[in-house]
N, C-alpha and C. Protein backbone atom coordinates (compact mmCIF):
# COMPACT_ATOMS: atom_id res chain seq x y z
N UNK A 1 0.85 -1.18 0.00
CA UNK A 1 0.00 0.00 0.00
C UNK A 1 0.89 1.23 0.00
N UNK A 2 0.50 2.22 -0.98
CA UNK A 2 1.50 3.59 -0.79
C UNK A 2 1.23 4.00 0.63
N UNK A 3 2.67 4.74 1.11
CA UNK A 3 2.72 5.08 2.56
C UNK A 3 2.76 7.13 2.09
N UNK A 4 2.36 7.80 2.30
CA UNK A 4 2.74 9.10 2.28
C UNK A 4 3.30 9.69 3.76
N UNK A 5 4.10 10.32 3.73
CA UNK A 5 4.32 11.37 5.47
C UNK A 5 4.24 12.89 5.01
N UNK A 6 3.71 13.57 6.24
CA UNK A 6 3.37 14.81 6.22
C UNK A 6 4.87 15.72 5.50
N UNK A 7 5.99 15.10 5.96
CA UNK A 7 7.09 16.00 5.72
C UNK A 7 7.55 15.85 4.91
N UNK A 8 7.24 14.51 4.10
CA UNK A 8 7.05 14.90 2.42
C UNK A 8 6.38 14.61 1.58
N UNK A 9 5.67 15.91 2.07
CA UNK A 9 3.71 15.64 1.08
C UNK A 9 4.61 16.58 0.10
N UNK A 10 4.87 16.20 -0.82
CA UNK A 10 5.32 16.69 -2.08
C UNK A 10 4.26 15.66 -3.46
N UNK A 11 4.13 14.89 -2.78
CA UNK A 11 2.83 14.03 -3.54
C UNK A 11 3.91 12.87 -4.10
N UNK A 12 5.20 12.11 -3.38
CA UNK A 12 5.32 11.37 -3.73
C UNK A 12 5.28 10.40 -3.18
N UNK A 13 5.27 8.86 -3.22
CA UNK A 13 4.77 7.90 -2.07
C UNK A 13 6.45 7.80 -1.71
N UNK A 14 6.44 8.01 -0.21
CA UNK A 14 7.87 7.45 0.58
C UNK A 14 7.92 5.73 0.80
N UNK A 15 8.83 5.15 0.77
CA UNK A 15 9.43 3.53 1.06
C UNK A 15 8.91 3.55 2.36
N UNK A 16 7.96 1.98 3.24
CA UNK A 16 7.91 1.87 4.29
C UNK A 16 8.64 0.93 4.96
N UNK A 17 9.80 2.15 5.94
CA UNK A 17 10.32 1.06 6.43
C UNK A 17 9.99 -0.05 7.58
N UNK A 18 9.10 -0.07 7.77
CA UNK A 18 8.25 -1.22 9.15
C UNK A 18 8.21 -2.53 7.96
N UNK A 19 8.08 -3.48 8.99
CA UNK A 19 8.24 -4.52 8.61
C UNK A 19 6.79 -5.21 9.49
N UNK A 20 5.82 -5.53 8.26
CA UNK A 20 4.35 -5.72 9.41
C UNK A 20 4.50 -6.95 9.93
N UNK A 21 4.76 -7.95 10.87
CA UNK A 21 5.11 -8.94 11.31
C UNK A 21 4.08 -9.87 12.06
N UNK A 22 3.03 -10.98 11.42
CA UNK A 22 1.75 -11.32 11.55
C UNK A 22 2.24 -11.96 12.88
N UNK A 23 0.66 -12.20 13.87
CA UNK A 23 0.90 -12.82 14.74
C UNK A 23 1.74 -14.18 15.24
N UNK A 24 1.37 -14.89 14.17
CA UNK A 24 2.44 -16.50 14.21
C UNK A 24 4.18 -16.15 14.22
N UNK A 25 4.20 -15.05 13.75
CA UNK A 25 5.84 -15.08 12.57
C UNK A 25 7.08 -14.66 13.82
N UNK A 26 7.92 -15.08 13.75
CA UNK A 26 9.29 -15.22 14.23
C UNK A 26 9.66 -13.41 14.42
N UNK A 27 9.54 -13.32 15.61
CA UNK A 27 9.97 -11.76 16.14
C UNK A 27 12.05 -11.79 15.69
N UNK A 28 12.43 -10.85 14.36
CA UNK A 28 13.68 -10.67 14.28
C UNK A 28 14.32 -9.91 15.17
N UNK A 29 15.62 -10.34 15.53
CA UNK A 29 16.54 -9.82 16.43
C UNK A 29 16.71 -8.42 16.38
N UNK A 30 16.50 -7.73 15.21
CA UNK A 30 16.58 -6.50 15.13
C UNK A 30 15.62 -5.64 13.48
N UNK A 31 15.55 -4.19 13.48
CA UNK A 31 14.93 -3.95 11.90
C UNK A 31 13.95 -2.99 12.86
N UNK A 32 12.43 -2.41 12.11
CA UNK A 32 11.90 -1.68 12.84
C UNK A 32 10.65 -2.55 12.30
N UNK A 33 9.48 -3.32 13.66
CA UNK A 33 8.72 -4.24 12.88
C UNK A 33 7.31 -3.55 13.85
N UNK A 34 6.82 -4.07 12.95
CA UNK A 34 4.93 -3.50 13.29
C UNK A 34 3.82 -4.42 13.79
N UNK A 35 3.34 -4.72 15.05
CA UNK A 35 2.71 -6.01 15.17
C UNK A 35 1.28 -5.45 15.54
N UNK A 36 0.70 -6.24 15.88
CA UNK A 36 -0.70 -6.09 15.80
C UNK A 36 -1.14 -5.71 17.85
N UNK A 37 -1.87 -4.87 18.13
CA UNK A 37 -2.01 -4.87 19.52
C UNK A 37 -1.98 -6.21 19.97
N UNK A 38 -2.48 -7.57 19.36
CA UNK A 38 -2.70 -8.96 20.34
C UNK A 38 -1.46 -9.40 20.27
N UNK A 39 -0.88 -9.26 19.35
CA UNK A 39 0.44 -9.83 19.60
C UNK A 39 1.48 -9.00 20.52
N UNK A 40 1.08 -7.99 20.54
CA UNK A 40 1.68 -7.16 21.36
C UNK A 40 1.61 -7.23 22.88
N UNK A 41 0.53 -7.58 23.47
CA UNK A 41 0.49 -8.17 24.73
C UNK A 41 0.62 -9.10 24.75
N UNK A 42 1.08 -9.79 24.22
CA UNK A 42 1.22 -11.22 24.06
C UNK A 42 3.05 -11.48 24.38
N UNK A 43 3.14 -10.46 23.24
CA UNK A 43 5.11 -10.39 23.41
C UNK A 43 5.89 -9.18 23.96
N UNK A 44 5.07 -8.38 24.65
CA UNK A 44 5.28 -7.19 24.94
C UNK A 44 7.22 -7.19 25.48
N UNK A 45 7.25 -8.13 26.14
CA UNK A 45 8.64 -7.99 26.98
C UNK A 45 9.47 -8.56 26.00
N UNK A 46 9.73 -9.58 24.80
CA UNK A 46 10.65 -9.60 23.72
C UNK A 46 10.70 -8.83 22.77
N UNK A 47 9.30 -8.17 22.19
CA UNK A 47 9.93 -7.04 21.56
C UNK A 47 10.11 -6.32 22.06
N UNK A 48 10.21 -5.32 23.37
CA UNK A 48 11.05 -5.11 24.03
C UNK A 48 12.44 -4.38 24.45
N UNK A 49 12.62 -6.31 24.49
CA UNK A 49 14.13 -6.91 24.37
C UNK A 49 15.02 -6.43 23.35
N UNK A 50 14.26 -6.64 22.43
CA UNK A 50 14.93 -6.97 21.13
C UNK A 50 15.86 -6.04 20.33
N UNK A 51 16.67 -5.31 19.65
CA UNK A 51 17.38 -4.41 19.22
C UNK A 51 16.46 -3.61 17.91
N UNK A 52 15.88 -2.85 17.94
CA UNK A 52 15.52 -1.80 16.85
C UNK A 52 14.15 -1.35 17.25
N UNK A 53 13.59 -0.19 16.48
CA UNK A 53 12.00 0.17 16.67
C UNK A 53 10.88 -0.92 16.66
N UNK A 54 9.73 -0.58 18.03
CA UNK A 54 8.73 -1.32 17.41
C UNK A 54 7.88 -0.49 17.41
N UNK A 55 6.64 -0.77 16.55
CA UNK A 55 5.21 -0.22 16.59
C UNK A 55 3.96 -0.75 17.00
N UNK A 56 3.10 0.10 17.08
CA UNK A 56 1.67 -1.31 17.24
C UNK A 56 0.67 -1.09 15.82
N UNK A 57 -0.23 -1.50 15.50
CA UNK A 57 -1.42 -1.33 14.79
C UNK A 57 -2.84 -1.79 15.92
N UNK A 58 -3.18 -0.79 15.74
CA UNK A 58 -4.84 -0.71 16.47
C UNK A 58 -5.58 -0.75 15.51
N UNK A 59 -6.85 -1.61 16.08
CA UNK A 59 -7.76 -1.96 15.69
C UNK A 59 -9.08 -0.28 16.53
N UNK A 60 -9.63 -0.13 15.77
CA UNK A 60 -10.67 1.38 16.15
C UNK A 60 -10.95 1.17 17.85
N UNK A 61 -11.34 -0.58 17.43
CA UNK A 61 -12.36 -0.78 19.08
C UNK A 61 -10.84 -1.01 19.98
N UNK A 62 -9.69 -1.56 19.89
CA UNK A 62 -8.88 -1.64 20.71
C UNK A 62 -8.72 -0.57 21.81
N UNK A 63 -8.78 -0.40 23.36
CA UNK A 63 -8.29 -0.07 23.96
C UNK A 63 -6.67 1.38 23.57
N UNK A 64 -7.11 2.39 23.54
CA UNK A 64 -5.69 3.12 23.52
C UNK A 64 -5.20 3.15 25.12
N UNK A 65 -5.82 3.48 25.77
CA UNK A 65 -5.35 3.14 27.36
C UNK A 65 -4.30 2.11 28.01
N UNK A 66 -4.58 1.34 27.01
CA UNK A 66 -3.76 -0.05 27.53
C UNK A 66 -2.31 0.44 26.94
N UNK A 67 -1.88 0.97 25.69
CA UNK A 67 -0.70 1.30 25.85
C UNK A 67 -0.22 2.85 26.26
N UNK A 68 -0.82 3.22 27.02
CA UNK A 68 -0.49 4.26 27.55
C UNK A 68 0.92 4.47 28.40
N UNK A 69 1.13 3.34 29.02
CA UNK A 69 3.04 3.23 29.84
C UNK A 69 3.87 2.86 28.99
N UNK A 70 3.33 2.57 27.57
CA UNK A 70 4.39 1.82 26.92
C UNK A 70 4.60 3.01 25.53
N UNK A 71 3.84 4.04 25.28
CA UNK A 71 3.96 4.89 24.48
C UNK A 71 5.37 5.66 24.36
N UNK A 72 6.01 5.87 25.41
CA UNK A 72 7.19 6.19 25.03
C UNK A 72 8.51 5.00 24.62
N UNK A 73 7.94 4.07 24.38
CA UNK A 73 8.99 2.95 23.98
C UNK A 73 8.55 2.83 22.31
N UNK A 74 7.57 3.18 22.03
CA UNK A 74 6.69 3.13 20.61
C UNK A 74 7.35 4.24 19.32
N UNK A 75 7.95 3.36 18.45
CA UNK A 75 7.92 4.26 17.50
C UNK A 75 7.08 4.39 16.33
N UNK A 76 5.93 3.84 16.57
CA UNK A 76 4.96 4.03 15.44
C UNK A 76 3.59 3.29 16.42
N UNK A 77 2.95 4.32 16.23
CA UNK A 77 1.21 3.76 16.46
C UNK A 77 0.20 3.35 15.17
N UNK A 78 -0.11 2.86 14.94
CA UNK A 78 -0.92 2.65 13.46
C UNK A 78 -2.24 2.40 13.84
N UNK A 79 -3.37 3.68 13.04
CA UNK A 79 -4.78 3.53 13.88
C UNK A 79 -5.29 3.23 12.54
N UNK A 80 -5.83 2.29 12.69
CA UNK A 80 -6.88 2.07 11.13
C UNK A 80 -8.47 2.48 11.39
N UNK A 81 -8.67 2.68 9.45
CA UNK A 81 -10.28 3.06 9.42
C UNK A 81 -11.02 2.08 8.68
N UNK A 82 -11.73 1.38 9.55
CA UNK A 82 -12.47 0.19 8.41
C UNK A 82 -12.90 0.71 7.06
N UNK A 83 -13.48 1.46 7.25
CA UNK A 83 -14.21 2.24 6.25
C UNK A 83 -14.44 3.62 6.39
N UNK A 84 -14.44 4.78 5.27
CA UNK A 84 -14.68 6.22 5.40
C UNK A 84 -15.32 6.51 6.48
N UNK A 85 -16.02 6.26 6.89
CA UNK A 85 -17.22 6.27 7.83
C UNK A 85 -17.34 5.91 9.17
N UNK A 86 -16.06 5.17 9.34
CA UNK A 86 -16.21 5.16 10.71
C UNK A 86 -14.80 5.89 11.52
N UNK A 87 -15.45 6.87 12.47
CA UNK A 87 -14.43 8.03 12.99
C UNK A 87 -13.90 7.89 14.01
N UNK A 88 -13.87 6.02 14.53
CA UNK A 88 -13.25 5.93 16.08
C UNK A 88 -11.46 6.17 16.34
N UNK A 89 -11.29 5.90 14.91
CA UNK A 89 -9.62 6.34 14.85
C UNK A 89 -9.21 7.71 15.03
N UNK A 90 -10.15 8.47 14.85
CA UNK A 90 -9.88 10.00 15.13
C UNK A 90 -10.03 10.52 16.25
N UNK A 91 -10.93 9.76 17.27
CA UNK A 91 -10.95 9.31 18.51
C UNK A 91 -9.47 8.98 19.37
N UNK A 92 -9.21 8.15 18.79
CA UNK A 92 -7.72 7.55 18.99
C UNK A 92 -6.78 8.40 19.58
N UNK A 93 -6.89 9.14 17.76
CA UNK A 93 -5.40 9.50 18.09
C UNK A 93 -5.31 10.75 18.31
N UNK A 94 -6.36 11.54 18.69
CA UNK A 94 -6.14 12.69 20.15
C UNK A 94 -6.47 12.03 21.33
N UNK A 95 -6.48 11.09 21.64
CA UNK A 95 -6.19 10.31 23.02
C UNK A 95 -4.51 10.18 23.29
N UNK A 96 -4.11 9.68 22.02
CA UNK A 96 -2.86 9.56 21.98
C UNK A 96 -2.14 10.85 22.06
N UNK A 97 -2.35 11.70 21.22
CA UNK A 97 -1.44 13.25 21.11
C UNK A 97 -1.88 13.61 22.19
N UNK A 98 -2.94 14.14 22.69
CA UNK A 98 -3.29 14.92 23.55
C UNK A 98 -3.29 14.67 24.61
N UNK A 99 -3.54 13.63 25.73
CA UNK A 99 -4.13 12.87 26.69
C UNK A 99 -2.67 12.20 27.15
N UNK A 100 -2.36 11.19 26.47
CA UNK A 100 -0.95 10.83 26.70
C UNK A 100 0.45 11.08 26.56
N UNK A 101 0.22 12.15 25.40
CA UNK A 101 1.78 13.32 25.00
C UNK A 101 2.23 12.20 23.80
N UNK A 102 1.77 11.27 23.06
CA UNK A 102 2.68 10.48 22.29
C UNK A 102 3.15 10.95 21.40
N UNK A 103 4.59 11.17 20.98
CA UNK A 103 5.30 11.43 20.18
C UNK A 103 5.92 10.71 19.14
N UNK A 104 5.69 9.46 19.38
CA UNK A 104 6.14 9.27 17.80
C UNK A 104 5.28 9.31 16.14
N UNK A 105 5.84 8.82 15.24
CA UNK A 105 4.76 8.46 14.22
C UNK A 105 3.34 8.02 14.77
N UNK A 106 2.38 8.75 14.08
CA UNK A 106 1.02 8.25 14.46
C UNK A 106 0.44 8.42 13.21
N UNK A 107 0.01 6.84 12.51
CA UNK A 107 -0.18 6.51 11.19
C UNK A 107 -1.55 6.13 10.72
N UNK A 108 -2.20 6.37 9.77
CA UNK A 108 -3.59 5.80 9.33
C UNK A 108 -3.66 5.35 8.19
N UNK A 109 -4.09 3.58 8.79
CA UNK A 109 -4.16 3.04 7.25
C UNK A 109 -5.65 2.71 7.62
N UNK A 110 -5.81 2.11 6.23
CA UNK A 110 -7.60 1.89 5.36
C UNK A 110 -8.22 2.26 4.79
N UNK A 111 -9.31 2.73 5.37
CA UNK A 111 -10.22 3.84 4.52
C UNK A 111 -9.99 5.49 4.52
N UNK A 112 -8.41 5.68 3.77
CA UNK A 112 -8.06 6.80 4.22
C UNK A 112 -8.09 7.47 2.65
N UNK A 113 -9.07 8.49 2.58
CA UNK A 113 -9.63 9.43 1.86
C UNK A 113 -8.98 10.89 1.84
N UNK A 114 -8.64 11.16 0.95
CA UNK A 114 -7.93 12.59 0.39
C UNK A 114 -8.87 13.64 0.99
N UNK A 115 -9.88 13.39 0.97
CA UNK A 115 -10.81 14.28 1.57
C UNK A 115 -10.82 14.67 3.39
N UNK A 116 -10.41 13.54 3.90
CA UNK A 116 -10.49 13.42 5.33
C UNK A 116 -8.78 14.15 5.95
N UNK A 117 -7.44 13.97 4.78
CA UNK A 117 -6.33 14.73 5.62
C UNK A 117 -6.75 15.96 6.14
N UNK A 118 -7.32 17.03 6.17
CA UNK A 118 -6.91 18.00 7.01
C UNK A 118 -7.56 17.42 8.58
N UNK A 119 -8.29 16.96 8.74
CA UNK A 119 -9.01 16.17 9.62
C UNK A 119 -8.32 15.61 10.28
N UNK A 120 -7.72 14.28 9.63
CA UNK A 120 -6.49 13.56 10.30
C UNK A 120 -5.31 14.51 10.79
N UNK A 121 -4.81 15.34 10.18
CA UNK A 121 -3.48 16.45 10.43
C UNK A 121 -3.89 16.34 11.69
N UNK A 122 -5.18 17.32 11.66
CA UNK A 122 -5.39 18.43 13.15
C UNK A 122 -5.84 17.76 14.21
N UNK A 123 -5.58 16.22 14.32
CA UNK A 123 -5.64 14.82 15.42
C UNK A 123 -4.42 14.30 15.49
N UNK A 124 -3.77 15.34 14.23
CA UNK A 124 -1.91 14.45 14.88
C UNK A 124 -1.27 13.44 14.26
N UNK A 125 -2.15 12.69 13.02
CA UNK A 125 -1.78 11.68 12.05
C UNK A 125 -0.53 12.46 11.24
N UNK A 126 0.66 11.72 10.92
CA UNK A 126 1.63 12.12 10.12
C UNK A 126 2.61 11.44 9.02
N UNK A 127 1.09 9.73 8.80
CA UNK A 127 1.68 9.25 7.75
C UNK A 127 0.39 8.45 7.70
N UNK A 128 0.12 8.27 6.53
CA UNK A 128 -0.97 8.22 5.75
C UNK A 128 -0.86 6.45 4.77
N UNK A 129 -1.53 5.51 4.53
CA UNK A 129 -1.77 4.44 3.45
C UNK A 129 -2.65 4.75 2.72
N UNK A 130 -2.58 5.05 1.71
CA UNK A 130 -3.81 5.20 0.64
C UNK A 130 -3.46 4.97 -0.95
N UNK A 131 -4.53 4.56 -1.27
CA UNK A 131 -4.06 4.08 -3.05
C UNK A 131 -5.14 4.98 -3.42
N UNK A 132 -5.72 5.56 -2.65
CA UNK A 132 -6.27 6.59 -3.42
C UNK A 132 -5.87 7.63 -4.28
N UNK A 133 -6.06 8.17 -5.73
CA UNK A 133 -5.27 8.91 -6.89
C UNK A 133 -5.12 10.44 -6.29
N UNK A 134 -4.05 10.77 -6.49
CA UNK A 134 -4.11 12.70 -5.85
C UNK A 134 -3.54 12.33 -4.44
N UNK A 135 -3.90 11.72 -3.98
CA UNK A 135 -3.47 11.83 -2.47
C UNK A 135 -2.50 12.33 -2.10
N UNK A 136 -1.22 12.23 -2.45
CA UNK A 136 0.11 12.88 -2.52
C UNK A 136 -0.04 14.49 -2.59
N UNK A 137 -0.53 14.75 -3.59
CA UNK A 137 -1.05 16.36 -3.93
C UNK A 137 -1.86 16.98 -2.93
N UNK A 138 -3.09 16.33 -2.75
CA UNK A 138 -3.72 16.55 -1.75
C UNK A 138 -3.15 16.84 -0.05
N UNK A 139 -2.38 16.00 0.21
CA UNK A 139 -1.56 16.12 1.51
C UNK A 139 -0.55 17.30 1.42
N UNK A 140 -0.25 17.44 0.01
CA UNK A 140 0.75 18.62 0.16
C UNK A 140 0.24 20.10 0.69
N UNK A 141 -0.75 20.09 0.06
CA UNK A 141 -1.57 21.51 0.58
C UNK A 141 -2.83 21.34 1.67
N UNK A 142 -2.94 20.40 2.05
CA UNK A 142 -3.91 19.95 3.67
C UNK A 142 -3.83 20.95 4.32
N UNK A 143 -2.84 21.53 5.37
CA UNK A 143 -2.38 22.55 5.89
C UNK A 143 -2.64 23.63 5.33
N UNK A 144 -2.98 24.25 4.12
CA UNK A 144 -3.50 25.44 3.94
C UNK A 144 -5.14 25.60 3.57
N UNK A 145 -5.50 24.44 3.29
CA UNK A 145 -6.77 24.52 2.73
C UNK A 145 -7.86 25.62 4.13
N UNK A 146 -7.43 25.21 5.17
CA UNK A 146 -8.69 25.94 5.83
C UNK A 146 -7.75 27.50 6.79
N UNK A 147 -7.74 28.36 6.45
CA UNK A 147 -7.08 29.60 7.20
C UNK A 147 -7.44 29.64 8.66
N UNK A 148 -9.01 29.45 9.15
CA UNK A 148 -8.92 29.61 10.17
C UNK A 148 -9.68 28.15 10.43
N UNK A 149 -9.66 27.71 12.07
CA UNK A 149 -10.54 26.57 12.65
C UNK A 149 -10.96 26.64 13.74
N UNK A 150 -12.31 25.72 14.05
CA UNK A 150 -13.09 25.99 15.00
C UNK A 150 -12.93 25.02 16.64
N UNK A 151 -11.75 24.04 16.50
CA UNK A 151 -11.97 23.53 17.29
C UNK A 151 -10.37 23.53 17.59
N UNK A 152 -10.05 23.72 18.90
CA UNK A 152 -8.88 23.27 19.42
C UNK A 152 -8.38 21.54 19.23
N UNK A 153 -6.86 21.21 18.74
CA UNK A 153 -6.84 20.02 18.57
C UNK A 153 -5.36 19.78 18.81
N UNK A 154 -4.73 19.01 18.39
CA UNK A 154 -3.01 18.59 18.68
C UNK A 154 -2.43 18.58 17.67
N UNK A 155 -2.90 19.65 16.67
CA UNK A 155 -1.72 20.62 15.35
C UNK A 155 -1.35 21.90 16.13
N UNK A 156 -1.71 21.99 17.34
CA UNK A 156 -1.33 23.33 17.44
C UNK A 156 -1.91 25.21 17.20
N UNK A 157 -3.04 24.92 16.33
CA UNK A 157 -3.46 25.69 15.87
C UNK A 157 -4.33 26.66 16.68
N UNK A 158 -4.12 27.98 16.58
CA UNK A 158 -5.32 28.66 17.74
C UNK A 158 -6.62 28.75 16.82
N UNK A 159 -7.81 27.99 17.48
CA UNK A 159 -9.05 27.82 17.09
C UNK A 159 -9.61 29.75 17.34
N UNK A 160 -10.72 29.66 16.15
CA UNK A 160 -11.55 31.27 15.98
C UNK A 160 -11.52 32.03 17.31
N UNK A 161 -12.35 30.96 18.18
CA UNK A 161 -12.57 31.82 19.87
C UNK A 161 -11.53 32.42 20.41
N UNK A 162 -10.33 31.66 20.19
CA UNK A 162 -8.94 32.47 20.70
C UNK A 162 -8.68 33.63 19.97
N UNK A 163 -8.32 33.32 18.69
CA UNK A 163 -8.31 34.38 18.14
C UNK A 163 -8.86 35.43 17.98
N UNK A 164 -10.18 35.56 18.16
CA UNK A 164 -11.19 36.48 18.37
C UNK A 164 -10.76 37.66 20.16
N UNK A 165 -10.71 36.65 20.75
CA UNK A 165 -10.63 36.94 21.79
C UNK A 165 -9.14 37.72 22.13
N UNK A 166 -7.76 37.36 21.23
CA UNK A 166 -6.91 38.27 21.28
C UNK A 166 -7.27 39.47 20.59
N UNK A 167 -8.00 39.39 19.59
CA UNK A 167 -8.27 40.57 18.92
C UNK A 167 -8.41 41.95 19.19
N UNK A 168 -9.74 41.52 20.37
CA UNK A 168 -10.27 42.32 21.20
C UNK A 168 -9.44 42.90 22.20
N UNK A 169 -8.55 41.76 23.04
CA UNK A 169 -7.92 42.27 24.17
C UNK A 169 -6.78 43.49 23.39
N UNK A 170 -6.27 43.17 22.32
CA UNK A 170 -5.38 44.11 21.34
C UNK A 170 -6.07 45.24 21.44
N UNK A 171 -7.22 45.63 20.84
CA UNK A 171 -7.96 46.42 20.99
C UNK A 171 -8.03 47.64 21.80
N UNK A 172 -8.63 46.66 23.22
CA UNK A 172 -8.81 47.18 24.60
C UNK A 172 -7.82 47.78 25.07
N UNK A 173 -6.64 47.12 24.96
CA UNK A 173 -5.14 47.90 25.05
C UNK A 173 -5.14 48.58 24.82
């Protein structure tokens, strides 16, 4: 599946280096590998162990709470969308940015729609799966499409009310 990242939405697909590693399969000594949350409590203390990055992939309904002590050992979270339509991953992953401070890669694969990046951005997603056409293009200019926004989120951005509200105090000054 093409992988895109925010830092180079130039619209071309970047190489992924994770290595998705199914539940049965032989945990390698080292590399940066991607397992599934069950396998992840399952092997939590050998990968671990083990020498290089790991990640998880969540399932929407999975628990984000449960890796909440282990988020700073995480170099990739992966929240999937079954389908366009369902928004529990966006849920997610301002649980994750916001709630728990997670800093590493925080990725969305599935039903991930050119239409939905500025959405994903301003929840903190910063690498993208999609075979959808444009997407590349589309991600490049995400970040400008909307000047101002209405809701505080974990891009950083000061939502209308703030802004409004310095306006005035400028003003009053």
């Amino acid at each position: 599946m093409p992988l895109y990242r925010e830092e180079a939405a130039t619209g071309h697909i970047v190489e992924d280096p994770w290595l998705r590693l199914a539940d049965d399969a032989a945990v390698p000594a080292d590399g940066m590998v991607l397992v599934s949350f069950a396998r992840w409590r399952g092997a939590r203390a050998v990968l671990l162990a083990r020498r290089g990055p790991v990640g998880v992939a969540l399932a929407n309904a999975d628990p984000v709470e449960a890796l909440a002590a282990d988020l700073p050992r995480l170099d990739l979270v992966a929240l999937h969308f079954p389908k366009f339509s369902d928004g529990r991953a966006y849920s997610q992953a301002r649980l994750l940015r916001g709630r728990y401070g997670y800093q590493g890669e925080l990725r969305a694969t599935g039903g991930v729609l050119q239409d939905q990046i500025p959405f994903m951005l301003r929840c903190g997603f910063d690498s993208f799966e999609s075979e959808q056409k444009g997407f590349g293009e589309a991600l490049a200019k995400a970040r400008t499409l909307f000047s101002v926004v209405y809701q505080p989120t974990e891009d950083g951005r000061a939502p209308a009310s703030l802004l409004r509200l310095k306006r005035r105090n400028a003003v009053v000054s």
